[in-house]
N, C-alpha and C. Protein backbone atom coordinates (compact mmCIF):
# COMPACT_ATOMS: atom_id res chain seq x y z
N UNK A 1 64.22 50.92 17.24
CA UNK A 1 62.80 50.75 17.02
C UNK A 1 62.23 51.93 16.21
N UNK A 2 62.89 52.53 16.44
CA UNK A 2 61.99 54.17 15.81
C UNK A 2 62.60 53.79 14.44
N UNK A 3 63.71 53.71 13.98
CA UNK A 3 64.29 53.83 12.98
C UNK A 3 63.35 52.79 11.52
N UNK A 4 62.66 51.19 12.36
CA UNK A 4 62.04 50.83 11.47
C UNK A 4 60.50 51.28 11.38
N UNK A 5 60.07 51.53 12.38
CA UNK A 5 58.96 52.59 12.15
C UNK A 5 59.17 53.58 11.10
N UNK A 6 60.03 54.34 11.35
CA UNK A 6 60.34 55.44 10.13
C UNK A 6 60.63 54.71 8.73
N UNK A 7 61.75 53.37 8.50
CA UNK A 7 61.35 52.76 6.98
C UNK A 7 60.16 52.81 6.57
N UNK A 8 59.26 51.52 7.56
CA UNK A 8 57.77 51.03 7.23
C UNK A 8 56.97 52.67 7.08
N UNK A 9 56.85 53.90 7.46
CA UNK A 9 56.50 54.61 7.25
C UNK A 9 56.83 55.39 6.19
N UNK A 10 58.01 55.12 5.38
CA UNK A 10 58.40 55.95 4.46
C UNK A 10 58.32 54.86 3.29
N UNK A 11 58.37 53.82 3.01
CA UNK A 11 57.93 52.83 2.51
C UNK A 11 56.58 53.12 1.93
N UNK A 12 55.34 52.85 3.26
CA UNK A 12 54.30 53.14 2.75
C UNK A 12 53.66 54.33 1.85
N UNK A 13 54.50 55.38 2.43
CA UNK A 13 54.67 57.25 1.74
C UNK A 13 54.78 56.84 0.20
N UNK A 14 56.14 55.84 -0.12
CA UNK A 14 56.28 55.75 -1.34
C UNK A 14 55.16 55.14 -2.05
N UNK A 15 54.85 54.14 -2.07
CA UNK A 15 53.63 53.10 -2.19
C UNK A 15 52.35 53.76 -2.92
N UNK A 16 52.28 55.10 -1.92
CA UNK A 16 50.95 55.75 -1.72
C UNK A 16 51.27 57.03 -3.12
N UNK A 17 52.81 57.23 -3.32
CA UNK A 17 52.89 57.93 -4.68
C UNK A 17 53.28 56.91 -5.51
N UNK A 18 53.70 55.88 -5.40
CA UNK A 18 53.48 55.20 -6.80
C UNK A 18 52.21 55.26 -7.35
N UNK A 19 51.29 54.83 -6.23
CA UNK A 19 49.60 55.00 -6.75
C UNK A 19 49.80 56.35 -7.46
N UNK A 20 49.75 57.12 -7.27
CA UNK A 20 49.61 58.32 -7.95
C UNK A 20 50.34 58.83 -9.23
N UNK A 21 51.21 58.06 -8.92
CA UNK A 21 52.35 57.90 -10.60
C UNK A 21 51.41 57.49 -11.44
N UNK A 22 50.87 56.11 -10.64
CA UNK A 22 50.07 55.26 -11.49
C UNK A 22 48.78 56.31 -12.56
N UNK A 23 48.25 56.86 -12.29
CA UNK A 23 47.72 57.74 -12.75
C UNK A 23 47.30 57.75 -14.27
N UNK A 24 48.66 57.82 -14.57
CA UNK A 24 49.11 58.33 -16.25
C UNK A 24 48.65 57.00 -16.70
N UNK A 25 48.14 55.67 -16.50
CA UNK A 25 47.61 54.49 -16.72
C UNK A 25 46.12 54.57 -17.28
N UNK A 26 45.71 55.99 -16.42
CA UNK A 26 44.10 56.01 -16.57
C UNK A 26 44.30 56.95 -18.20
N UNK A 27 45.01 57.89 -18.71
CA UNK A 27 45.53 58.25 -19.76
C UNK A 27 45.41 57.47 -21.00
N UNK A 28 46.39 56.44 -20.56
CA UNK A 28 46.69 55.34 -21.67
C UNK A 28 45.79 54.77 -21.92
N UNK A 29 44.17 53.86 -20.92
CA UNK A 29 43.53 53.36 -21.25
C UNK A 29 42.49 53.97 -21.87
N UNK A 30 42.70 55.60 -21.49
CA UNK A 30 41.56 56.24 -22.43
C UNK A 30 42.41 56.35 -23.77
N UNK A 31 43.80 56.32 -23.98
CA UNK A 31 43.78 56.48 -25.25
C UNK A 31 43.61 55.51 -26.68
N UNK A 32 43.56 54.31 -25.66
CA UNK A 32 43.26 52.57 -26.51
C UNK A 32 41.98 52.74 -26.50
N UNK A 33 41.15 53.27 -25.70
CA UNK A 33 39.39 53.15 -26.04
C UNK A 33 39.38 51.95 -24.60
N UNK A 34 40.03 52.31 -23.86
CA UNK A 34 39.02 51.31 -22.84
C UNK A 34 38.41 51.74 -21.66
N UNK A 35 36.87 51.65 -21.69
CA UNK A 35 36.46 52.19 -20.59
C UNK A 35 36.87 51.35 -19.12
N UNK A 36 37.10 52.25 -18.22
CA UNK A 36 37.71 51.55 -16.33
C UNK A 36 36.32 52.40 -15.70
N UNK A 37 35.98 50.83 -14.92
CA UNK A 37 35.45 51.81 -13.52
C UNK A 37 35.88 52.60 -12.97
N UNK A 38 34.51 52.92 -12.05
CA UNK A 38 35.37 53.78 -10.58
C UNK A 38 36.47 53.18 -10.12
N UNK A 39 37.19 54.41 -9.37
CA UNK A 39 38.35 53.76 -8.50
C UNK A 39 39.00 52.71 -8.74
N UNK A 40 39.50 52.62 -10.37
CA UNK A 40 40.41 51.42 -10.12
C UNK A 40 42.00 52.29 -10.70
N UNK A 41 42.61 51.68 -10.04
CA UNK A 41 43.60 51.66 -9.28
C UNK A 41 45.00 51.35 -9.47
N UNK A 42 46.21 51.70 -9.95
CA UNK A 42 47.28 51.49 -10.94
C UNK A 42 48.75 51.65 -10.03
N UNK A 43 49.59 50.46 -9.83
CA UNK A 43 51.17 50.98 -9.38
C UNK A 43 52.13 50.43 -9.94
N UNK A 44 52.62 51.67 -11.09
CA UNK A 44 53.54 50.92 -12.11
C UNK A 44 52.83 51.30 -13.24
N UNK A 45 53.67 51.00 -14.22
CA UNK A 45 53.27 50.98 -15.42
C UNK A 45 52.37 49.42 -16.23
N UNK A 46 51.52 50.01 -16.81
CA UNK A 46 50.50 48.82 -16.99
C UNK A 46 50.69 49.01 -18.48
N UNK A 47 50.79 47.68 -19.36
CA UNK A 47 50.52 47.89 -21.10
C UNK A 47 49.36 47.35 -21.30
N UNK A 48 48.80 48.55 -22.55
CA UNK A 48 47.58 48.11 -23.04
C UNK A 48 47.86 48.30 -24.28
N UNK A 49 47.06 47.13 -24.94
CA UNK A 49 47.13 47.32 -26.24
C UNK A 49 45.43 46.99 -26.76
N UNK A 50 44.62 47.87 -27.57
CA UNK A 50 43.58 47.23 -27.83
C UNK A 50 43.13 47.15 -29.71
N UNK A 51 43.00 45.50 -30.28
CA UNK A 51 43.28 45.86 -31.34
C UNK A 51 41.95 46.06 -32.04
N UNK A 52 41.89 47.07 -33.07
CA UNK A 52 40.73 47.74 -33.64
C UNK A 52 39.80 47.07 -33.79
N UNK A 53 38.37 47.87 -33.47
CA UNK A 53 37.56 46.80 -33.15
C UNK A 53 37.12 45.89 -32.38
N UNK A 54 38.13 45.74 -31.69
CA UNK A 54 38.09 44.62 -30.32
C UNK A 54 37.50 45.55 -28.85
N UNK A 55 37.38 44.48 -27.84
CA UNK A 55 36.43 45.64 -26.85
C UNK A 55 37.27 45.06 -25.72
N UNK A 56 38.00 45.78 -24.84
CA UNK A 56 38.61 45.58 -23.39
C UNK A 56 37.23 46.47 -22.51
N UNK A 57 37.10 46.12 -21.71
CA UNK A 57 36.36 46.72 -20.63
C UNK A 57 36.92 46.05 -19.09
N UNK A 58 36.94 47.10 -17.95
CA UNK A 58 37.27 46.78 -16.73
C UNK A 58 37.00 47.46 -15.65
N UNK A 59 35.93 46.95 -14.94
CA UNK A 59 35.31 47.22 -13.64
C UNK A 59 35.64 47.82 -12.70
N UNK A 60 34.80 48.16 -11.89
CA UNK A 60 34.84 49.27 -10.38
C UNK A 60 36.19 48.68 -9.91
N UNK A 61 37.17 49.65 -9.12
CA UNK A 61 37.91 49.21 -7.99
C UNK A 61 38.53 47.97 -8.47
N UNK A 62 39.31 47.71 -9.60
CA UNK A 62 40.33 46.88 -9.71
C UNK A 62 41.94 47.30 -9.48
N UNK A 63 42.97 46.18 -9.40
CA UNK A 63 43.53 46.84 -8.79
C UNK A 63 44.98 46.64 -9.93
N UNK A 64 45.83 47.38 -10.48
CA UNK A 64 46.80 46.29 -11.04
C UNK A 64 48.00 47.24 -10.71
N UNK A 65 49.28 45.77 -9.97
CA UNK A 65 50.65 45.86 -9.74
C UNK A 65 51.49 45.80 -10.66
N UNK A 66 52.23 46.62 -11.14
CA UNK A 66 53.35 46.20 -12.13
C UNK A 66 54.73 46.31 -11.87
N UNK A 67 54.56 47.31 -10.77
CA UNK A 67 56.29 47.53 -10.23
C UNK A 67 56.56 46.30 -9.08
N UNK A 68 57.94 45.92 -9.42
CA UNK A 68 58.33 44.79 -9.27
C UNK A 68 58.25 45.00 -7.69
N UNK A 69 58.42 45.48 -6.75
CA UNK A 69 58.33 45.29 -5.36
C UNK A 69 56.67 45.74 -5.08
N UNK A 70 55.54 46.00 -5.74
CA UNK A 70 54.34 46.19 -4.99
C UNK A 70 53.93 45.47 -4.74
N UNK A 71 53.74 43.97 -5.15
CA UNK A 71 53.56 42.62 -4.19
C UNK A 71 54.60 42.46 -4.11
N UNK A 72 55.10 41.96 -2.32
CA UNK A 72 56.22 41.49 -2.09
C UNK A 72 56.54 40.08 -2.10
N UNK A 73 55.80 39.14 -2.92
CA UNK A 73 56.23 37.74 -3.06
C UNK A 73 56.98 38.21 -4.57
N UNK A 74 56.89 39.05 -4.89
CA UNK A 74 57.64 39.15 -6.15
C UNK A 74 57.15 39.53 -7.30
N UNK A 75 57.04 40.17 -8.29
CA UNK A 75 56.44 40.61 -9.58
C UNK A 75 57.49 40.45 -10.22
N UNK A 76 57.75 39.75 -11.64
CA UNK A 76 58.81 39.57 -12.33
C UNK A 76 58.61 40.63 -13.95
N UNK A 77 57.27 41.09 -14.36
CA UNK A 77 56.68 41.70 -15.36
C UNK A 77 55.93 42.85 -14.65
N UNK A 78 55.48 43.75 -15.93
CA UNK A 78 53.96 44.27 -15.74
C UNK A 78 53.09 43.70 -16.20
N UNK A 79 51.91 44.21 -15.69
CA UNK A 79 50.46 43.95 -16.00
C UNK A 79 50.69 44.23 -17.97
N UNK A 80 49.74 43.43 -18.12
CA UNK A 80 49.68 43.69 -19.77
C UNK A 80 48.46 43.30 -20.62
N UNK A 81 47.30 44.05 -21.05
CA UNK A 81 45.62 43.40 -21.35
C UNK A 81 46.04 43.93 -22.54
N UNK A 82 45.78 42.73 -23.52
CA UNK A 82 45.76 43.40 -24.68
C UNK A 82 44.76 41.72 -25.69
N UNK A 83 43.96 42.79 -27.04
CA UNK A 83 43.57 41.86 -27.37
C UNK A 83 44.01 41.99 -28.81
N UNK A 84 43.88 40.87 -29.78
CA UNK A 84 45.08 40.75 -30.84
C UNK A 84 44.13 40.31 -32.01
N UNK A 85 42.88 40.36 -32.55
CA UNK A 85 41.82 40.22 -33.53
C UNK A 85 40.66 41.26 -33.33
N UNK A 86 40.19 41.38 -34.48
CA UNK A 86 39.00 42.22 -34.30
C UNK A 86 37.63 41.52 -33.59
N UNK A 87 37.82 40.41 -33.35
CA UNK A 87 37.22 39.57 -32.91
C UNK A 87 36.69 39.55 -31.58
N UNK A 88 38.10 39.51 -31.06
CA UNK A 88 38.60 39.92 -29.45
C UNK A 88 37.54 40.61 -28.44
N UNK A 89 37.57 40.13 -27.32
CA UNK A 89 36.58 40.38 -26.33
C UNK A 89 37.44 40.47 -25.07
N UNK A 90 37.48 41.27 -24.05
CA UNK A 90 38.16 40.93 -22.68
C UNK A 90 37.03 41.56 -21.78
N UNK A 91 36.41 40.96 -20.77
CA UNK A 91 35.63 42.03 -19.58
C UNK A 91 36.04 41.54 -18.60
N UNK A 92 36.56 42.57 -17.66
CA UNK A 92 37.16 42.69 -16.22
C UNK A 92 35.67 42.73 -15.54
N UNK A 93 35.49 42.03 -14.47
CA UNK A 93 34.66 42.34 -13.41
C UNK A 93 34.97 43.34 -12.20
N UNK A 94 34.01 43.52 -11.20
CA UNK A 94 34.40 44.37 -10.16
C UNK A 94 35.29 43.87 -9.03
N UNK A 95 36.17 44.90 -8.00
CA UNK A 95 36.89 44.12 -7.52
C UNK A 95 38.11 43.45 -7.37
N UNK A 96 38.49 43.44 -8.66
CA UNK A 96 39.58 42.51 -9.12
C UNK A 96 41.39 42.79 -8.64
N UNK A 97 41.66 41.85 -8.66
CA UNK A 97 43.46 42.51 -8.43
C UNK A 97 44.30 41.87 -9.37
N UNK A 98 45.37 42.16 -9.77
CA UNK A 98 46.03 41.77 -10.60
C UNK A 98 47.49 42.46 -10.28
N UNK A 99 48.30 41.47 -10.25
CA UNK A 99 50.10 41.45 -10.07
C UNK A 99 51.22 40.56 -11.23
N UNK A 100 51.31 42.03 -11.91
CA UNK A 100 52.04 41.42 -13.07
C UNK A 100 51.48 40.44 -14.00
N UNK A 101 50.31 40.55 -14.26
CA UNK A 101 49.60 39.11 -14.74
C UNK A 101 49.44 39.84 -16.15
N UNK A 102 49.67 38.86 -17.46
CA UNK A 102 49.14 39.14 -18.49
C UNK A 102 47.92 38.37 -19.16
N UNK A 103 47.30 39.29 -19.94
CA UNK A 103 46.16 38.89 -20.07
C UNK A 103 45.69 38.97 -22.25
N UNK A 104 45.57 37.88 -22.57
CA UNK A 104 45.98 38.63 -24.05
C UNK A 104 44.85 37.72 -24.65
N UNK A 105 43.88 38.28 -25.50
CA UNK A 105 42.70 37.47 -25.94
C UNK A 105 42.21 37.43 -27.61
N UNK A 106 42.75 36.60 -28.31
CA UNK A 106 42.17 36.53 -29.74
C UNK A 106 40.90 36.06 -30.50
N UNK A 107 40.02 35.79 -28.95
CA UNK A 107 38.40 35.82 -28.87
C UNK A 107 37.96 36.13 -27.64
N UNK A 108 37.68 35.37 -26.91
CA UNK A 108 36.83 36.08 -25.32
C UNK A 108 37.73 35.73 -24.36
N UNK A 109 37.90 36.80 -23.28
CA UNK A 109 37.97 36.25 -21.91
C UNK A 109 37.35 36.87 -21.09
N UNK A 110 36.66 36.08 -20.42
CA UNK A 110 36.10 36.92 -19.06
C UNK A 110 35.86 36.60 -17.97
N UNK A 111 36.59 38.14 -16.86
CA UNK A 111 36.63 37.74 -15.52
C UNK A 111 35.77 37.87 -14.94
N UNK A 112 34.87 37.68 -14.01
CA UNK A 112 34.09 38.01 -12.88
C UNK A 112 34.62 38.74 -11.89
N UNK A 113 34.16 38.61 -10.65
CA UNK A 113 33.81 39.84 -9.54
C UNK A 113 34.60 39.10 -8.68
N UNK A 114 35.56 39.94 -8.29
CA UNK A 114 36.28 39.66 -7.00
C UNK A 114 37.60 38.44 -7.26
N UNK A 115 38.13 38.67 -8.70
CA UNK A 115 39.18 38.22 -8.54
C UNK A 115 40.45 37.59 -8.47
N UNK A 116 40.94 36.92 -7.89
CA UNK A 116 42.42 37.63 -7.56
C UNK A 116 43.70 36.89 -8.40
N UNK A 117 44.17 37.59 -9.41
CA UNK A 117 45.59 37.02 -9.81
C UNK A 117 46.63 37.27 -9.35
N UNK A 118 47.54 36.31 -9.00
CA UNK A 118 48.64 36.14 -8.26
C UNK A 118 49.85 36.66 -8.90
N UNK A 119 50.64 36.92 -8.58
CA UNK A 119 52.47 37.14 -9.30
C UNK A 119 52.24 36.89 -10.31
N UNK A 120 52.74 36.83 -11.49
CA UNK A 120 52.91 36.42 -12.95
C UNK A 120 52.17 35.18 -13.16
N UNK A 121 50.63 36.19 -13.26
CA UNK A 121 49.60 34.82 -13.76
C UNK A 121 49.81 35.25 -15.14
N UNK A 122 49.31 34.57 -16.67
CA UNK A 122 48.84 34.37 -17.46
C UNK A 122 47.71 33.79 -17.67
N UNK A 123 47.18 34.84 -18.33
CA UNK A 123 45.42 33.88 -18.68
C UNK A 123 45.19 34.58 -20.69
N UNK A 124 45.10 33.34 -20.84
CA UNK A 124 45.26 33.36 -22.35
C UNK A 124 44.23 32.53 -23.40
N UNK A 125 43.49 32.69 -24.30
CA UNK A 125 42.66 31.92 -25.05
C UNK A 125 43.33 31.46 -26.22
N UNK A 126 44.43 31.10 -26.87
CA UNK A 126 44.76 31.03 -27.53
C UNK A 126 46.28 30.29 -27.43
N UNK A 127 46.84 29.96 -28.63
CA UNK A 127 48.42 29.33 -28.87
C UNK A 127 48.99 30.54 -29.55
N UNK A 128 48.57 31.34 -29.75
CA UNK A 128 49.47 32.78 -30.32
C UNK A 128 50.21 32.52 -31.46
N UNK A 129 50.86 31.35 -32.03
CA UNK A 129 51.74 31.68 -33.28
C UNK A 129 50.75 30.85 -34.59
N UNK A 130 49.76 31.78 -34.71
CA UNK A 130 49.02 31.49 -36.36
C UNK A 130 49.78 31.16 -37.78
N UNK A 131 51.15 31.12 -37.66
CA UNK A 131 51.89 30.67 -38.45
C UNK A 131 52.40 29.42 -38.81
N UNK A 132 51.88 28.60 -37.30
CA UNK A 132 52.38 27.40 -37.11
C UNK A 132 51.27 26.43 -36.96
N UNK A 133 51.57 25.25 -38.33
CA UNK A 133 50.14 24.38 -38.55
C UNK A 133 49.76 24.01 -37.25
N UNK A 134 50.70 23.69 -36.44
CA UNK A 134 50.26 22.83 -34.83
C UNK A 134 49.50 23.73 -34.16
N UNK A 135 49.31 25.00 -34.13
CA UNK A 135 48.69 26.19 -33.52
C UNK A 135 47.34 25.78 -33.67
N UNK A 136 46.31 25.10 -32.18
CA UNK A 136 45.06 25.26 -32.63
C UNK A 136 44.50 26.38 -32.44
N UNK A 137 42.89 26.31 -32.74
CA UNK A 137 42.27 27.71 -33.00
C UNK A 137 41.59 28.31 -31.31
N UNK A 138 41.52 29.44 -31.33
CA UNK A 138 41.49 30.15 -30.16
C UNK A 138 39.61 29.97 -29.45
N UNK A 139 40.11 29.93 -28.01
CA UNK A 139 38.84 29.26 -27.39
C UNK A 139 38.74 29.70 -26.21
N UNK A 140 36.97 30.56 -25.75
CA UNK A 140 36.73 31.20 -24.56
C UNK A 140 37.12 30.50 -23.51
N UNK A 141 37.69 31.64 -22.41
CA UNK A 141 38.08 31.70 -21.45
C UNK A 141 37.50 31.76 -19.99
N UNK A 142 36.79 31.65 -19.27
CA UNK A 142 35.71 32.32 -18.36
C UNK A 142 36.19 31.88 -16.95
N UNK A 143 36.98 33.28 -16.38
CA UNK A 143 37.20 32.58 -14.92
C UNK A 143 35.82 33.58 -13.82
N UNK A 144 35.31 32.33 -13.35
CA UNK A 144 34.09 33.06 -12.42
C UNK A 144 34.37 33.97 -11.17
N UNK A 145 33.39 34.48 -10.09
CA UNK A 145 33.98 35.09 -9.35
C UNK A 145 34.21 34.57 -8.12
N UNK A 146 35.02 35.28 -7.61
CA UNK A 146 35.50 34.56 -6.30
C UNK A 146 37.12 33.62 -6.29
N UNK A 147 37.33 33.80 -7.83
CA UNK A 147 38.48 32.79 -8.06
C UNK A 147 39.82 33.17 -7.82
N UNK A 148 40.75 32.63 -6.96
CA UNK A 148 42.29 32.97 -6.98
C UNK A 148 42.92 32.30 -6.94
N UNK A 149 43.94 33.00 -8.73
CA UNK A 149 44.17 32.24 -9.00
C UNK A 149 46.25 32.08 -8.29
N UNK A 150 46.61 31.38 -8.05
CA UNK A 150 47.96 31.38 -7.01
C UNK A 150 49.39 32.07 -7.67
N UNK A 151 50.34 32.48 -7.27
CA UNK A 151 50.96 32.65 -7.67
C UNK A 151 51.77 32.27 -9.38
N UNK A 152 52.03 32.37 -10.16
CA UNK A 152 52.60 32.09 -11.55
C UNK A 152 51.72 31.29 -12.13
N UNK A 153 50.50 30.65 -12.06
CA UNK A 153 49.43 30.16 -12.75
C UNK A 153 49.35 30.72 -13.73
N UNK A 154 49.02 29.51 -14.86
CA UNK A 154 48.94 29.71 -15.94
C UNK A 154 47.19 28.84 -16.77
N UNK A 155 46.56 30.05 -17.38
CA UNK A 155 45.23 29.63 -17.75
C UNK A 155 45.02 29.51 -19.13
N UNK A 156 44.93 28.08 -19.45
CA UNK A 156 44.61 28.26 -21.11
C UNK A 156 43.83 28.48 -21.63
N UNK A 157 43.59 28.33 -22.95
CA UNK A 157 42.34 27.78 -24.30
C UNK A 157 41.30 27.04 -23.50
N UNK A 158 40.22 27.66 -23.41
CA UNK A 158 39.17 27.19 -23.78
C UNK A 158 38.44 26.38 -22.03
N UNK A 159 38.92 27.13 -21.06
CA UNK A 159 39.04 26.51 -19.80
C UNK A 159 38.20 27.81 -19.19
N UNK A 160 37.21 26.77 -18.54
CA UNK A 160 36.50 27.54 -17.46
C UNK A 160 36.42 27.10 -16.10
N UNK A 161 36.93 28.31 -15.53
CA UNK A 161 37.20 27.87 -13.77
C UNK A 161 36.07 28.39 -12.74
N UNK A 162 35.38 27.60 -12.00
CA UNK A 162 33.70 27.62 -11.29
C UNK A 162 34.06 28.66 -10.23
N UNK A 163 33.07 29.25 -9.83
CA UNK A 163 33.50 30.76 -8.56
C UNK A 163 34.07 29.72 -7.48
N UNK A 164 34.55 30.23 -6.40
CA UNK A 164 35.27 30.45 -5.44
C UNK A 164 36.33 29.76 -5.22
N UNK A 165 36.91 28.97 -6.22
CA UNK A 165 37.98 28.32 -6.56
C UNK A 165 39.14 28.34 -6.10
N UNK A 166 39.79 28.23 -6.08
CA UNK A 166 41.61 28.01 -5.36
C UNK A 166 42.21 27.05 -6.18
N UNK A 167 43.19 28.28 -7.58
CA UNK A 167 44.22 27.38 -8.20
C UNK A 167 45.93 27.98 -7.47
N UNK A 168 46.35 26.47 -7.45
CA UNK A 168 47.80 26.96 -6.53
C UNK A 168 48.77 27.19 -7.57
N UNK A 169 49.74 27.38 -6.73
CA UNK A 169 51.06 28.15 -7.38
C UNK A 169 51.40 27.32 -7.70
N UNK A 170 51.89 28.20 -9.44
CA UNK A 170 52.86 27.45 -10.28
C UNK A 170 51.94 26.56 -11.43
N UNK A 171 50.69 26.43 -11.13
CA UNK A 171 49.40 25.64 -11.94
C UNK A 171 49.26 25.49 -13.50
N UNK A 172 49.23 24.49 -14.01
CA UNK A 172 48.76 24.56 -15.73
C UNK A 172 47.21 24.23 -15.87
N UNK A 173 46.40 25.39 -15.97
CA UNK A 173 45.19 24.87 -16.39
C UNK A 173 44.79 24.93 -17.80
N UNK A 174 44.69 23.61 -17.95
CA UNK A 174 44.38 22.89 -19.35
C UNK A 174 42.87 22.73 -19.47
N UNK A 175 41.69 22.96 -18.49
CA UNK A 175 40.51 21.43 -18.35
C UNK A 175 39.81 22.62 -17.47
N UNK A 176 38.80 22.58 -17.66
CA UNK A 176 37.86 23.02 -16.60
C UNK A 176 37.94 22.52 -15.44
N UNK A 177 37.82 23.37 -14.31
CA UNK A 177 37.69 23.68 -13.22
C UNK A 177 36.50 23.81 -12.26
N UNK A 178 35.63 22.91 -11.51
CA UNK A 178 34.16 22.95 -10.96
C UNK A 178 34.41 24.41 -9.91
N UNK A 179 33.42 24.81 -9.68
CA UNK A 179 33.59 25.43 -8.68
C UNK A 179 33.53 24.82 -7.00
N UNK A 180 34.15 25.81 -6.46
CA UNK A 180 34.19 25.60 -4.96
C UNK A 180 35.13 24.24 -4.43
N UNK A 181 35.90 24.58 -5.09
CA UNK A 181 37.37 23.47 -5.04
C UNK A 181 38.95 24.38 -4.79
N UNK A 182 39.47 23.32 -4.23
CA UNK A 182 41.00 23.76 -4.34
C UNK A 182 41.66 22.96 -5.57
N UNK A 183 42.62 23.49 -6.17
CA UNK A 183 43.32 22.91 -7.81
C UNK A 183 44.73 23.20 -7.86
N UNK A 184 45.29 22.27 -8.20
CA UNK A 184 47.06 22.55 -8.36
C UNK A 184 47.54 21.26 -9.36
N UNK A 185 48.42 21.83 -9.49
CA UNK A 185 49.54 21.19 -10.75
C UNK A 185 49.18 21.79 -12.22
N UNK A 186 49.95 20.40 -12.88
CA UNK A 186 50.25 20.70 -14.59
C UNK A 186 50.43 19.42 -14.80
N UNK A 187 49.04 18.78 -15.29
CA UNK A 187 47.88 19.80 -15.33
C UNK A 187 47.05 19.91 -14.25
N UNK A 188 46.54 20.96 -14.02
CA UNK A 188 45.46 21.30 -12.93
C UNK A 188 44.73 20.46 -12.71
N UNK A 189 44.56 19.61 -11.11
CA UNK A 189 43.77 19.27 -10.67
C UNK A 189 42.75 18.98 -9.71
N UNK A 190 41.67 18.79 -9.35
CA UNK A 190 40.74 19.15 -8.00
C UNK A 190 41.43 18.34 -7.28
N UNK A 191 41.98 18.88 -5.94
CA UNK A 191 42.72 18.79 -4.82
C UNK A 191 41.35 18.08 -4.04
N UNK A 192 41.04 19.12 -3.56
CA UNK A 192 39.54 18.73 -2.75
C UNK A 192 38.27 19.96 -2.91
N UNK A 193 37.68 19.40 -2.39
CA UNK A 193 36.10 20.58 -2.24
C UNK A 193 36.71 21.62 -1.00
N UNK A 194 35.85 22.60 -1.12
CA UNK A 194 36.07 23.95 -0.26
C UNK A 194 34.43 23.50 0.55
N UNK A 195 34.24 23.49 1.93
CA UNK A 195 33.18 23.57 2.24
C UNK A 195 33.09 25.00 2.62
N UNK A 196 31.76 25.62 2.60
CA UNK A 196 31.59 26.84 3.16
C UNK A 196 30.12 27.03 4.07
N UNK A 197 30.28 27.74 5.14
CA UNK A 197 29.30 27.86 6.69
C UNK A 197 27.97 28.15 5.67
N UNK A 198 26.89 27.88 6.30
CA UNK A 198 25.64 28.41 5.64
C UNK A 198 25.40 29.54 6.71
């Protein structure tokens, strides 16, 4: 008994200096030009890329995982915000968490307050290869707050998902999303309504 006490305790020890590794994150985002709230919060290495001209911004107390055991359902990547036109827009709200999720915008995306991407989400406005006639053109993104989104979900072009939402694991969202619903598959769809107490 003592012995897993002492893992789970030395475990957490580590955890608590990865945060602090994390650090050198707040570095990098000052050196792309992106302003972070207070207290937000880094374990692992996070990529940023911000392209000239373009504006990343990200709120109080967010949180982002990139080393593969800090969520233990699994992280397969790091975190990665980057925007790819001068065009480009990304705003993080307050709150937020993020695990291995990439986030890459060749016009707008924006998150709201409180939230939560799962394991290797992607949330993306765009088809990325401008080389290719089939490539359509890139289209805002807007996930509201309160939204989480499930494990490996994936968010496209031009899709807006309503606050307090629930998209499940593994999800293709193609289509807007109402709020105050549960949503799953590929393509994403309203499961049922969420009631909530007054």
């Amino acid at each position: 008994m003592k012995y897993r006490n002492a893992s789970h305790t030395l475990d957490e020890l580590i955890r608590k200096i990865m945060f602090l590794i994390g650090k050198h994150n707040l570095l990098k985002a000052k050196w792309w030009g992106i302003p972070l709230g207070k207290g937000v919060s880094f374990d692992g290495n996070t990529y940023f890329k911000r392209y000239p001209k373009s504006n990343i911004s990200i709120g109080n107390y967010c949180q982002f995982r990139s080393r593969i055991n800090s969520n233990l359902i699994g992280i397969n990547r790091p975190c990665s915000i980057s925007t790819l036109s001068e065009m480009a827009i990304i705003t993080i709200g307050n709150n937020c968490g993020f695990s291995g999720t990439v986030i890459g915008a060749y016009k707008h995306i924006k998150i709201g307050d409180n939230v939560r991407c799962g394991a290797n989400t992607l949330i993306t406005d765009s088809d990325w290869h401008w080389d290719d006639p089939r490539s359509g053109i890139p289209a805002n993104v807007v996930i509201e707050d309160n939204v989480w989104l499930g494990v490996n979900s994936v968010v496209l072009k031009g899709v807006t998902i309503g606050k307090n939402t629930v998209i499940g694991a593994n999800s293709v969202v193609t289509k807007n999303i109402p709020a105050n619903v549960v949503a799953a598959g590929n393509p994403c769809k309203v499961l049922k309504e969420l009631i909530h107490d007054k």
